[in-house]
N, C-alpha and C. Protein backbone atom coordinates (compact mmCIF):
# COMPACT_ATOMS: atom_id res chain seq x y z
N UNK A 1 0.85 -1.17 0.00
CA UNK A 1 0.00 0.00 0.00
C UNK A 1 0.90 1.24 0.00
N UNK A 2 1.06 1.89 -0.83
CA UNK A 2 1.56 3.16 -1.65
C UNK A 2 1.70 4.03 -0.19
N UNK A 3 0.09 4.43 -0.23
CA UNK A 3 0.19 5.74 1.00
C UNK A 3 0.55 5.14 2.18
N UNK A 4 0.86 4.35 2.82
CA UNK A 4 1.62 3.47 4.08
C UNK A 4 3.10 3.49 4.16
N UNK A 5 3.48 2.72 2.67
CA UNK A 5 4.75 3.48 2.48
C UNK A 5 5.49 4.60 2.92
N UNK A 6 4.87 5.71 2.06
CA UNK A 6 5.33 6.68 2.08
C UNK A 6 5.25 7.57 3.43
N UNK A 7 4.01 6.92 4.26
CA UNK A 7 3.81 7.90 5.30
C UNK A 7 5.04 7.01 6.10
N UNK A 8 5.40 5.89 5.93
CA UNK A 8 6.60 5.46 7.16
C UNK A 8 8.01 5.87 6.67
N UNK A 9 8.04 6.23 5.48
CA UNK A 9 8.93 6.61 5.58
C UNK A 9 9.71 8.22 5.42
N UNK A 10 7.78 9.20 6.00
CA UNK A 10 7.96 10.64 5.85
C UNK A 10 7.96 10.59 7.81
N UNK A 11 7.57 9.67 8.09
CA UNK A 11 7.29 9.90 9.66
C UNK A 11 7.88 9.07 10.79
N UNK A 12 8.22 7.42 10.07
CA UNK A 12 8.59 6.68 10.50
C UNK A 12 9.98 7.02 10.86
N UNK A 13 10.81 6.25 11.96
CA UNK A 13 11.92 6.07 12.37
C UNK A 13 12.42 4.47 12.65
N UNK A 14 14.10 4.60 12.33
CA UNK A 14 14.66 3.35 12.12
C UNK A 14 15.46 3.61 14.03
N UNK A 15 15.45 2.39 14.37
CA UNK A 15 16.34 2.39 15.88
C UNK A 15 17.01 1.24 15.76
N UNK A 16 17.90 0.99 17.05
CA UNK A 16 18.74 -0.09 16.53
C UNK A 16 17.93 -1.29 17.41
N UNK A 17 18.40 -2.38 16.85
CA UNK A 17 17.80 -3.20 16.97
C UNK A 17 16.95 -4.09 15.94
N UNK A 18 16.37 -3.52 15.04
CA UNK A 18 15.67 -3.77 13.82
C UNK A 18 14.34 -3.26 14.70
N UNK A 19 14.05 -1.82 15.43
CA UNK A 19 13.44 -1.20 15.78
C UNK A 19 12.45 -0.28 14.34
N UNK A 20 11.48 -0.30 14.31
CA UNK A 20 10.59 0.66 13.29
C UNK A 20 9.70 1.46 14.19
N UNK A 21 9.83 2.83 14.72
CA UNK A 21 9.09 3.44 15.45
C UNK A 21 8.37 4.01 14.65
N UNK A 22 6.55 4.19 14.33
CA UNK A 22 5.58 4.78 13.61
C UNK A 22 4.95 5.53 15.20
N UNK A 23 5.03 5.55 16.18
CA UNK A 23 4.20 6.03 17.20
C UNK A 23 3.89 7.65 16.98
N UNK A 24 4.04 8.13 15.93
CA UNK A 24 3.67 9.67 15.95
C UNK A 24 2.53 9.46 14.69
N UNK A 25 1.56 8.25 14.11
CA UNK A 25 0.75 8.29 13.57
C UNK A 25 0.03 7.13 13.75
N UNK A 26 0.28 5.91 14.36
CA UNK A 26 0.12 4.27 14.18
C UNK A 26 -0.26 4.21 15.44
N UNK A 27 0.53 3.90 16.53
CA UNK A 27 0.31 2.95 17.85
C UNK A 27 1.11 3.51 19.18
N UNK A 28 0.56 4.96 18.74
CA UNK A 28 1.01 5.75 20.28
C UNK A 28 -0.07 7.00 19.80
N UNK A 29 0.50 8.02 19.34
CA UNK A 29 -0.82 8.48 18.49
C UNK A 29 -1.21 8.40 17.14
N UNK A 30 -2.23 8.46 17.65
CA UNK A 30 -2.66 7.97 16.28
C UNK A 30 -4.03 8.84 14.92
N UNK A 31 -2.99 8.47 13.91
CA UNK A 31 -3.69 9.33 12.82
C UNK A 31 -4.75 8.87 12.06
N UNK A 32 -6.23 9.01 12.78
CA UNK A 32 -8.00 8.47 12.64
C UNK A 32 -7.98 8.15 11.15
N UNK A 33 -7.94 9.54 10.59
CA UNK A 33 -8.18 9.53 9.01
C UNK A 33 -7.38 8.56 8.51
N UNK A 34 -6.10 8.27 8.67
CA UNK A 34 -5.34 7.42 7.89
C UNK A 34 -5.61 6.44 8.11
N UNK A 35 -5.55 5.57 9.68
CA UNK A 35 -6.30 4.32 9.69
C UNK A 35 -7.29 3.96 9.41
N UNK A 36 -8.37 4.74 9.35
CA UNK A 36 -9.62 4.92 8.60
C UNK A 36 -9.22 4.16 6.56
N UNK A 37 -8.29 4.43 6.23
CA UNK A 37 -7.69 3.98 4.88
C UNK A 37 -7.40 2.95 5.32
N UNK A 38 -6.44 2.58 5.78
CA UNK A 38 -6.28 0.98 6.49
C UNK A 38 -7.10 0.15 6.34
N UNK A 39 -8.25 0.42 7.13
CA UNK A 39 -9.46 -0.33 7.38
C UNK A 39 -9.91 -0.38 6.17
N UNK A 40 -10.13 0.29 5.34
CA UNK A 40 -10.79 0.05 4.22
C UNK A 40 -9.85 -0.68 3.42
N UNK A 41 -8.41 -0.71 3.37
CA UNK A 41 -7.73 -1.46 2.48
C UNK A 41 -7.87 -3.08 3.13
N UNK A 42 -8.18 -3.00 4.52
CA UNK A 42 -8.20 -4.82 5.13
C UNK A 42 -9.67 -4.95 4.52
N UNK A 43 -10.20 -3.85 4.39
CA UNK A 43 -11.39 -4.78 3.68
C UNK A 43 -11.92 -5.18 2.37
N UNK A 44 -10.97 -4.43 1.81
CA UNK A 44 -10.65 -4.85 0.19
C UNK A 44 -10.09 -5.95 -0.08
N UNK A 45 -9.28 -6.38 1.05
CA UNK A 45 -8.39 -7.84 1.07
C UNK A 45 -8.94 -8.53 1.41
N UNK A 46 -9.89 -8.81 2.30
CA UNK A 46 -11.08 -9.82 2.87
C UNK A 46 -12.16 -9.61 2.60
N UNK A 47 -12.78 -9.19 1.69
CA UNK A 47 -14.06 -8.75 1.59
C UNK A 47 -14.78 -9.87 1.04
N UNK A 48 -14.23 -11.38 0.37
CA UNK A 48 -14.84 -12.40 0.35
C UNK A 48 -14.58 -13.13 1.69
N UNK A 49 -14.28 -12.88 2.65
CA UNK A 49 -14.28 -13.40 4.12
C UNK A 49 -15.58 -13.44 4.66
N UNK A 50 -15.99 -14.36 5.51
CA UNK A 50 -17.43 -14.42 5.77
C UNK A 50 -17.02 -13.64 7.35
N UNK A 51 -16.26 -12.62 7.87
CA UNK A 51 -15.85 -12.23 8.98
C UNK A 51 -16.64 -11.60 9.82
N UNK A 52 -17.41 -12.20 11.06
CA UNK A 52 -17.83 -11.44 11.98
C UNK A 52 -17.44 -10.93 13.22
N UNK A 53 -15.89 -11.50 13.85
CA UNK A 53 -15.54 -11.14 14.79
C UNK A 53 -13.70 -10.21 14.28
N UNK A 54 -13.52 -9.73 15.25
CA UNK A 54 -12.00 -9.34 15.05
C UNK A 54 -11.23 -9.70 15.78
N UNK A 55 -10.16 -10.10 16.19
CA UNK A 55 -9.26 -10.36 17.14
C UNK A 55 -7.93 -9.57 17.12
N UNK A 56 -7.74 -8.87 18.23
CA UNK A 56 -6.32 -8.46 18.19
C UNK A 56 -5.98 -8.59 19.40
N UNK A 57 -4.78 -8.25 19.78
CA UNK A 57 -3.92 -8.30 21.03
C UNK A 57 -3.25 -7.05 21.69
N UNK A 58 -3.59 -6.73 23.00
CA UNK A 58 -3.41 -5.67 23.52
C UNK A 58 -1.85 -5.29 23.62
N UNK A 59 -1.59 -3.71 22.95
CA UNK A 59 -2.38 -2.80 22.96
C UNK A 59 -2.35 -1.86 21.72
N UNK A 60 -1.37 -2.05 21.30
CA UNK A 60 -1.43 -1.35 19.70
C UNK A 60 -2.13 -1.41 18.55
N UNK A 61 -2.49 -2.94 18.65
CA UNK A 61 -3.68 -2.89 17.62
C UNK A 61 -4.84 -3.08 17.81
N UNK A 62 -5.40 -2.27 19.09
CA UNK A 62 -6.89 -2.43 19.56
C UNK A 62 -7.31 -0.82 18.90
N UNK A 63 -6.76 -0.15 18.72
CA UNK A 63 -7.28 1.19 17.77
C UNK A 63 -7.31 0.61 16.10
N UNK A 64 -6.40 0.37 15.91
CA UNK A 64 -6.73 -0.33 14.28
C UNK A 64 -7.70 -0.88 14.24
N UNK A 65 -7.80 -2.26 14.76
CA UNK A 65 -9.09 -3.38 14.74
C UNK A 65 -10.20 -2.32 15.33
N UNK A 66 -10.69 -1.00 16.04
CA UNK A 66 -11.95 -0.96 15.91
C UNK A 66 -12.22 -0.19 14.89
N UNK A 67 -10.72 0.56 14.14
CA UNK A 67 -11.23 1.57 13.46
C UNK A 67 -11.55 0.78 11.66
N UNK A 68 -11.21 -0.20 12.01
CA UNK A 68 -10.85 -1.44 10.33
C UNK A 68 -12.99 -2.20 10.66
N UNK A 69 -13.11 -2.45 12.50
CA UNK A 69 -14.07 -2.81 12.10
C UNK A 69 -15.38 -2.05 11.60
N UNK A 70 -15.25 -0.63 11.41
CA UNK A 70 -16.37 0.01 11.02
C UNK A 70 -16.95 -0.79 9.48
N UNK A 71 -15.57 -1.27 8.71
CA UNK A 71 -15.96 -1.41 7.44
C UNK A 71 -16.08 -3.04 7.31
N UNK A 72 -16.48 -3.41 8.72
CA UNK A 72 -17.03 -5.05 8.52
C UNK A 72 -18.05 -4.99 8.88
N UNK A 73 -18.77 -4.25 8.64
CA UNK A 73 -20.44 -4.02 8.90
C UNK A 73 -20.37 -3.84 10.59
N UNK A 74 -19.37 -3.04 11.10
CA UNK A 74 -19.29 -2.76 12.86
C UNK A 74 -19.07 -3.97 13.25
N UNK A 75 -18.72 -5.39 12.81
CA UNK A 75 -18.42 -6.74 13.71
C UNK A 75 -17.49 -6.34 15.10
N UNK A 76 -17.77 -6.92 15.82
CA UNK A 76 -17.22 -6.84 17.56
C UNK A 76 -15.75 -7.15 17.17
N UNK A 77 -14.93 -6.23 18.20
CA UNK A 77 -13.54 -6.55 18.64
C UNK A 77 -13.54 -7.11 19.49
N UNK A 78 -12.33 -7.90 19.40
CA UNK A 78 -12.27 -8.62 20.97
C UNK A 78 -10.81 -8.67 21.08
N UNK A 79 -10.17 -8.41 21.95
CA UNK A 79 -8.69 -8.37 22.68
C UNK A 79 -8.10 -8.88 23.28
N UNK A 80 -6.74 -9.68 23.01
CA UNK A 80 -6.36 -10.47 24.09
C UNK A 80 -6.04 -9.74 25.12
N UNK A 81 -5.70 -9.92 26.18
CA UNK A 81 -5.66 -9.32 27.51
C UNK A 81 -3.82 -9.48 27.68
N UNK A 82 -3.06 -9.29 28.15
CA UNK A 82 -1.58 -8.99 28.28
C UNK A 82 -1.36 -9.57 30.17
N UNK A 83 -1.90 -9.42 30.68
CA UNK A 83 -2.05 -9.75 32.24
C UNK A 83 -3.82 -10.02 32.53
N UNK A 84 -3.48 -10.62 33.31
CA UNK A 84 -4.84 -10.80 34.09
C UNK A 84 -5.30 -9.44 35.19
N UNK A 85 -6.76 -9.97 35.24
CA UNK A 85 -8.01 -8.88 35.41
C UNK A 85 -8.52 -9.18 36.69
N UNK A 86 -8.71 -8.64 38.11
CA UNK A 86 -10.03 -9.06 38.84
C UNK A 86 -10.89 -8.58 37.83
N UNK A 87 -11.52 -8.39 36.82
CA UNK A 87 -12.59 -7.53 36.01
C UNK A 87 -12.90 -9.37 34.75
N UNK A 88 -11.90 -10.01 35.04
CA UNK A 88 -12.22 -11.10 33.97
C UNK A 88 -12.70 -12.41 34.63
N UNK A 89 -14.05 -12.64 34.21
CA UNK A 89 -14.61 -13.72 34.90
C UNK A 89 -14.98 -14.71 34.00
N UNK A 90 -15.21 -15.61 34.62
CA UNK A 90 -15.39 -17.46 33.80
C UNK A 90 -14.31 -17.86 33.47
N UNK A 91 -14.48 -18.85 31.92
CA UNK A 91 -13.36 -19.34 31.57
C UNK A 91 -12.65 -18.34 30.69
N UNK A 92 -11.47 -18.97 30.53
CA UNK A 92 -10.52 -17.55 29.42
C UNK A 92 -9.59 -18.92 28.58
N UNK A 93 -9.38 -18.59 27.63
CA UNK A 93 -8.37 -19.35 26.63
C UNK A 93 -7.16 -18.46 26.71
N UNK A 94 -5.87 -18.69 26.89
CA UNK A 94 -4.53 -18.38 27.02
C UNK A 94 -3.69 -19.16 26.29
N UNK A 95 -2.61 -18.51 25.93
CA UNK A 95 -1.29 -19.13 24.95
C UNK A 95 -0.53 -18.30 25.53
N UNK A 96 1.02 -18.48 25.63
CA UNK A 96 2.20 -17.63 25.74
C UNK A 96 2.68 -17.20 24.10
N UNK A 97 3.28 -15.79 24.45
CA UNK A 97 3.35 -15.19 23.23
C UNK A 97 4.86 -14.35 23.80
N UNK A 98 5.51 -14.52 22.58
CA UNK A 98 7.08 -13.32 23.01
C UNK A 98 6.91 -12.43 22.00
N UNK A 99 7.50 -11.05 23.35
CA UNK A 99 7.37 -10.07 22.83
C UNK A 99 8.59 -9.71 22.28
N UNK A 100 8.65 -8.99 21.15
CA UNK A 100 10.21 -8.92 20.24
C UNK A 100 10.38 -7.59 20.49
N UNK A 101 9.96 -6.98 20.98
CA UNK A 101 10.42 -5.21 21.07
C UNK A 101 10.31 -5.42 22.50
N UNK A 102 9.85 -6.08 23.74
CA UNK A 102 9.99 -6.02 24.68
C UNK A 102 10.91 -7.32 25.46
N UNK A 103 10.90 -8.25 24.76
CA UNK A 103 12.24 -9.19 25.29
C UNK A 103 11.86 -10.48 26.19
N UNK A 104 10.19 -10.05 26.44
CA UNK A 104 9.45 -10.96 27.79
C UNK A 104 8.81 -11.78 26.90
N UNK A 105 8.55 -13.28 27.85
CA UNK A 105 7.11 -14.19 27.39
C UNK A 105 5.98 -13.52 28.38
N UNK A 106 5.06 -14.08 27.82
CA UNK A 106 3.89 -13.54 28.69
C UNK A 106 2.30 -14.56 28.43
N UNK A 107 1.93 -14.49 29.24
CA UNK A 107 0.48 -14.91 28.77
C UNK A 107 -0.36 -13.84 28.20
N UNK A 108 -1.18 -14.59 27.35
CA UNK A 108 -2.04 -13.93 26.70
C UNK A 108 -3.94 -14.38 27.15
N UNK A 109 -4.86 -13.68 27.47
CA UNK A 109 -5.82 -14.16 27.80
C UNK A 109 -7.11 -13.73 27.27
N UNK A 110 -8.26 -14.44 26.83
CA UNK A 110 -9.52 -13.93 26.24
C UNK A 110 -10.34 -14.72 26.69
N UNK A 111 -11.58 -13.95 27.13
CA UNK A 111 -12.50 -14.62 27.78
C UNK A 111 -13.25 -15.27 27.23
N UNK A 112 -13.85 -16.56 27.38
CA UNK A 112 -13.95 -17.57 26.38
C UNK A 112 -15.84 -17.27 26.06
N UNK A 113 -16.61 -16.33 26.88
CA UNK A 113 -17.78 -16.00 26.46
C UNK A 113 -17.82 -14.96 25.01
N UNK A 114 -16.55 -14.24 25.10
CA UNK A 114 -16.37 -13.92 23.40
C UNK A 114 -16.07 -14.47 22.35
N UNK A 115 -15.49 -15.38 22.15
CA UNK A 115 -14.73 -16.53 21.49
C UNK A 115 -15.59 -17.83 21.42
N UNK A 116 -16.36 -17.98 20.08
CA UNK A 116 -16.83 -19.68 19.88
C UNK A 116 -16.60 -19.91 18.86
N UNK A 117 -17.51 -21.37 18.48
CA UNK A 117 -17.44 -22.06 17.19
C UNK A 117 -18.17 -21.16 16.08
N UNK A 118 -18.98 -20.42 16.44
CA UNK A 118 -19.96 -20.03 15.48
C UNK A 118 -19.21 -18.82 14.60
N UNK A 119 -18.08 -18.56 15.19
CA UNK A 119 -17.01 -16.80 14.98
C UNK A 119 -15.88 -17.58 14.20
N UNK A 120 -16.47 -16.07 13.01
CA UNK A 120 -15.43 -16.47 11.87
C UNK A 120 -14.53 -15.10 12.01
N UNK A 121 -12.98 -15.63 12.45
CA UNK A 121 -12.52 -14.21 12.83
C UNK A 121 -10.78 -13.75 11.78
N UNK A 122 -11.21 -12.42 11.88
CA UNK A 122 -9.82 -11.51 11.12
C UNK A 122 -9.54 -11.30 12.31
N UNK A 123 -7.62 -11.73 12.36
CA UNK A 123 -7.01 -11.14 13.27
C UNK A 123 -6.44 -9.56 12.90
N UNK A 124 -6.28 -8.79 13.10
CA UNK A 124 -5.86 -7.87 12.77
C UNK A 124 -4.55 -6.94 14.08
N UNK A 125 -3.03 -6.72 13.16
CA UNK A 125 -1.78 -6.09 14.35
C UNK A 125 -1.70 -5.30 14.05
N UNK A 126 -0.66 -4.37 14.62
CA UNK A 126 0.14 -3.37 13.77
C UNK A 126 1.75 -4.01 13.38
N UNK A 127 1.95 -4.83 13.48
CA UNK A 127 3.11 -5.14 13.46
C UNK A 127 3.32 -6.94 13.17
N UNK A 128 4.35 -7.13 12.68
CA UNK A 128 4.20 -8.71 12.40
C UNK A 128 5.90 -9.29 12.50
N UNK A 129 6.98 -9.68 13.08
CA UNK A 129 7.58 -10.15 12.57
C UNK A 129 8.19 -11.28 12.99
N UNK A 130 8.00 -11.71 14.16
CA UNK A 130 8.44 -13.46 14.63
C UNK A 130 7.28 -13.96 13.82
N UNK A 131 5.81 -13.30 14.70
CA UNK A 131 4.92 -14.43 14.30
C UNK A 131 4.42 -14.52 15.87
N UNK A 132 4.98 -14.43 16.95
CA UNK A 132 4.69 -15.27 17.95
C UNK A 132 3.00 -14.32 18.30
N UNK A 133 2.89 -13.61 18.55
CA UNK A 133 1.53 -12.64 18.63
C UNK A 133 0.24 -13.38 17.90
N UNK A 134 0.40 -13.36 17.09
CA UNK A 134 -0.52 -14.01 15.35
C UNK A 134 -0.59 -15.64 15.73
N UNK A 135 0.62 -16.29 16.33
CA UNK A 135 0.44 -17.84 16.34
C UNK A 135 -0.21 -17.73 17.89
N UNK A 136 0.11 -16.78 19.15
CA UNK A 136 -0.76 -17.11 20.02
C UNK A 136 -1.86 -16.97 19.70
N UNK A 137 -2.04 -16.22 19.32
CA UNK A 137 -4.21 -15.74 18.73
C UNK A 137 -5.17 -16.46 18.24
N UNK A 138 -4.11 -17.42 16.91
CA UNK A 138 -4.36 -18.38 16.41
C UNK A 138 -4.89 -19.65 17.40
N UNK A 139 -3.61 -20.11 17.94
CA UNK A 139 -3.87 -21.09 19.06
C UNK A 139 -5.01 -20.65 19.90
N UNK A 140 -5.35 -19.55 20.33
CA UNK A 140 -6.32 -19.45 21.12
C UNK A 140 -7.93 -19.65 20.18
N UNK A 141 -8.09 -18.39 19.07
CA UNK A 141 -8.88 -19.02 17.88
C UNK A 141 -9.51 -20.86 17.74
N UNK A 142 -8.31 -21.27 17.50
CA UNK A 142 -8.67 -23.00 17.33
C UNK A 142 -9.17 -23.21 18.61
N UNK A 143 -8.92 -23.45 20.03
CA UNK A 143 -9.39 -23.61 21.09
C UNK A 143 -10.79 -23.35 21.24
N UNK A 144 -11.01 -22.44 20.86
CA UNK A 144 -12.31 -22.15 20.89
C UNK A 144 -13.15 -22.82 19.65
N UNK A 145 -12.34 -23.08 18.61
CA UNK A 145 -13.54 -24.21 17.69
C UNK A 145 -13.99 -23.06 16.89
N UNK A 146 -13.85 -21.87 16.64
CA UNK A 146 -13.79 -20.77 15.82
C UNK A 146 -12.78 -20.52 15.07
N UNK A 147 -13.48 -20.56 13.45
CA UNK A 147 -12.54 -20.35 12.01
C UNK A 147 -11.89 -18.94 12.01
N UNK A 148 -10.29 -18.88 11.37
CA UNK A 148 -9.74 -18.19 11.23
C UNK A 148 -9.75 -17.69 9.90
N UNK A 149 -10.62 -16.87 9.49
CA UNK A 149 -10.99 -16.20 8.02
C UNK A 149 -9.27 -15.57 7.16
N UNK A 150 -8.41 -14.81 8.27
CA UNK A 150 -7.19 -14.50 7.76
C UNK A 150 -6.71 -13.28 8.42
N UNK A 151 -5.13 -12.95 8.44
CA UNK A 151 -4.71 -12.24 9.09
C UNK A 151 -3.87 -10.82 8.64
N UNK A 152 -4.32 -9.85 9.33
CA UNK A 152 -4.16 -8.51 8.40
C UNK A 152 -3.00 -7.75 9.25
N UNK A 153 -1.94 -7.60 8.85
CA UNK A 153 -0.71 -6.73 9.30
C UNK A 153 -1.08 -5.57 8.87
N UNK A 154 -1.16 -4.48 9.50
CA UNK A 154 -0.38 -3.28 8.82
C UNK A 154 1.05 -3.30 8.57
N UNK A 155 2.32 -3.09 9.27
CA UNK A 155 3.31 -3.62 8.46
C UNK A 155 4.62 -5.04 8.92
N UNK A 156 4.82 -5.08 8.20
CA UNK A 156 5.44 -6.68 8.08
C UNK A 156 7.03 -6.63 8.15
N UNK A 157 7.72 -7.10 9.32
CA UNK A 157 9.26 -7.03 9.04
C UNK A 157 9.78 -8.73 8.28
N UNK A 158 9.44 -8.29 6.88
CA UNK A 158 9.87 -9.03 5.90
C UNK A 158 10.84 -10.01 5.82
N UNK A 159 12.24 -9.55 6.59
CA UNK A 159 13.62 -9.89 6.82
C UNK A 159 13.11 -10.77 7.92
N UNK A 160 11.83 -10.71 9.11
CA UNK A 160 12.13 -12.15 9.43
C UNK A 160 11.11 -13.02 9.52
N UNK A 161 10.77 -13.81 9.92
CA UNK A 161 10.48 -15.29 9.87
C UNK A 161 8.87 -15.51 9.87
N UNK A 162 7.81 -14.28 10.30
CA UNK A 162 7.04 -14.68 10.68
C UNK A 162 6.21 -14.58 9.49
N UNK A 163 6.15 -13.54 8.87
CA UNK A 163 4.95 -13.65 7.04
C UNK A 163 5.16 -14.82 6.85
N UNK A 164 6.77 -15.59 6.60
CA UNK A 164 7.30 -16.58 5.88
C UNK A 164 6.86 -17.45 6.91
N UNK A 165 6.79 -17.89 7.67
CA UNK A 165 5.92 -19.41 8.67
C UNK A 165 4.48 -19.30 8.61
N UNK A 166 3.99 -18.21 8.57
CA UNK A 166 2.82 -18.17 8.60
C UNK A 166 2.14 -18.69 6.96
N UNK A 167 2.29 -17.75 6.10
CA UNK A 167 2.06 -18.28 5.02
C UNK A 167 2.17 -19.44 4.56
N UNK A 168 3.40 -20.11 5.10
CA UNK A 168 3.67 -21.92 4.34
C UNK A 168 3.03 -22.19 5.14
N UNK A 169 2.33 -22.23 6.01
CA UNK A 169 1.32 -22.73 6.78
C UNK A 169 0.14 -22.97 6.33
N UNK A 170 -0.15 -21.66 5.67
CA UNK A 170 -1.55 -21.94 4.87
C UNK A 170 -2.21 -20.83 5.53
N UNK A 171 -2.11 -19.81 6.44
CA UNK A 171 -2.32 -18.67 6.73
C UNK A 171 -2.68 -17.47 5.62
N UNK A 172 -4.17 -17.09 5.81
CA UNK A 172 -4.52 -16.05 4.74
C UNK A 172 -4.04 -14.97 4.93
N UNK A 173 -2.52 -14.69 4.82
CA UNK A 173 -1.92 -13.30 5.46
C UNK A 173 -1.87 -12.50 4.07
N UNK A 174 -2.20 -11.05 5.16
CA UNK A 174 -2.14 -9.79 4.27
C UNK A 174 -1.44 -8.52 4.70
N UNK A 175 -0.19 -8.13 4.38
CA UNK A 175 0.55 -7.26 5.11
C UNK A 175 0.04 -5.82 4.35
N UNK A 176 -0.05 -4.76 4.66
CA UNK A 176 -0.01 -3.50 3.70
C UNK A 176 1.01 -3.23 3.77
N UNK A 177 2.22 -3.28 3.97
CA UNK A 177 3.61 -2.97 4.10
C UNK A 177 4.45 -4.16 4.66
N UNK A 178 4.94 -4.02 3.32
CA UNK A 178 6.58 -5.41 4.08
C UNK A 178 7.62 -4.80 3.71
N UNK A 179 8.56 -4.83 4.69
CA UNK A 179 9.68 -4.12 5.00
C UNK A 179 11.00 -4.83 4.63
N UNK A 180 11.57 -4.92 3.62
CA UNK A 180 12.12 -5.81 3.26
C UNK A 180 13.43 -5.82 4.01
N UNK A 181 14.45 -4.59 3.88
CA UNK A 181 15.24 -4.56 4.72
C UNK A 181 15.56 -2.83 5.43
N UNK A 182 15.95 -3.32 6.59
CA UNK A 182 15.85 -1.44 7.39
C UNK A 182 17.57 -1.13 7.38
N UNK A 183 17.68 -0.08 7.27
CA UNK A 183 19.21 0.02 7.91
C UNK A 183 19.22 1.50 8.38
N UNK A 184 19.98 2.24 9.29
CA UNK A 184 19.83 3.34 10.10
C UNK A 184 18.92 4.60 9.12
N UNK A 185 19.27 4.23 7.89
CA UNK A 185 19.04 5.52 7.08
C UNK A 185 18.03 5.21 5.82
N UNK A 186 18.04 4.01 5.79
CA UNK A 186 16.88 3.88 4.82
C UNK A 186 15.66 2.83 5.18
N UNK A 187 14.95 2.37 4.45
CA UNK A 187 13.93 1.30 4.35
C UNK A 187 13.77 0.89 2.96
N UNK A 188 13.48 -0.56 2.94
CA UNK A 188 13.16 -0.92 0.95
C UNK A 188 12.17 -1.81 1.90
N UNK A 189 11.02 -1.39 0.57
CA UNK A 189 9.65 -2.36 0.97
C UNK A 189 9.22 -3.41 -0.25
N UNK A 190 8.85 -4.79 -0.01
CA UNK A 190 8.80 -5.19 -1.45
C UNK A 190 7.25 -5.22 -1.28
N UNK A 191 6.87 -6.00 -2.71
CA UNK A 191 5.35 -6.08 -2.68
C UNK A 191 4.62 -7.58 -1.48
N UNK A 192 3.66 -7.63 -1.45
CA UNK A 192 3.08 -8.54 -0.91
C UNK A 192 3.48 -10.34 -2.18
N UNK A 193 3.95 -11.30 -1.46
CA UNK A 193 3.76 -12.24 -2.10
C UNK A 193 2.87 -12.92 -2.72
């Protein structure tokens, strides 16, 4: 996606680490109108998806996924949880998930009265590049006996492993940006496979 591109790399920042900071439009603050385009481009990509639920994982891509679900006819978000809740009651489905910008495992948790067989769900991140986020969600998804329609990155660190496991998997992934390789001063993005 053209205008994604260009806005990461009029706004975006490279850090070390294989760090991509967008937080001055993406997933700190955030720019309505543009994700508003987003959403409409995940739904150009799934729009033969029979999708009624969304799934994302707290906390960066719980503004995307509600602003992407306006254009799934308003279908419900639902969030994995990052720690536990006195506020979360019954059963909950959990997976461990590592965080690559933060260095920790962690549990991940969703309360299993949101989550069934009958939910056909788009996961939707801001970010993609182990995989481990997308494969906990997943795992939790199947647990519940609810189909995984396909999974929508905004952008994709290309260079590693996770588009590429996911996809030979058989994963309906859709990045709007893959990042092919970063280095202090530039970015090259290729197309979607």
């Amino acid at each position: 996606m053209k205008l994604l591109e260009e806005r990461i790399k009029k706004d975006g920042q490279v850090r070390p680490g294989e760090i991509l900071k967008v937080d001055s439009f993406l997933n700190h603050q955030m720019d309505i109108a543009f994700i508003g385009e987003l959403g409409k481009e995940f739904k150009r990509l799934f729009a033969d998806r029979p999708v009624n639920k969304i799934v994302t994982i707290e906390a960066s891509g719980i503004g995307i996924a509600c602003i992407a679900a306006q254009y799934f006819d308003n279908c419900p978000v639902v969030f994995a949880k990052k720690t536990k809740s006195l506020n979360l009651d019954g059963g909950q489905y959990t997976a461990k998930v590592h965080s690559y910008t933060k260095g920790i495992t962690y549990d991940v948790i969703l309360s299993k009265k949101f989550l069934g067989p009958e939910d056909r769900v788009l996961i939707i991140d801001d970010f993609l590049a182990n995989g481990c986020a997308v494969k906990g969600l997943i795992e939790i998804i199947e647990a519940a006996g609810a189909t995984l329609e396909g999974v929508g990155i905004v952008i994709e660190k290309g260079f590693q492993k996770g588009g590429k496991e996911l996809r030979e998997s058989g994963v309906n992934l859709h990045s709007l940006a893959i990042v092919d390789e970063m280095t202090d001063d530039s970015l090259t993005f290729r197309d979607e496979e």
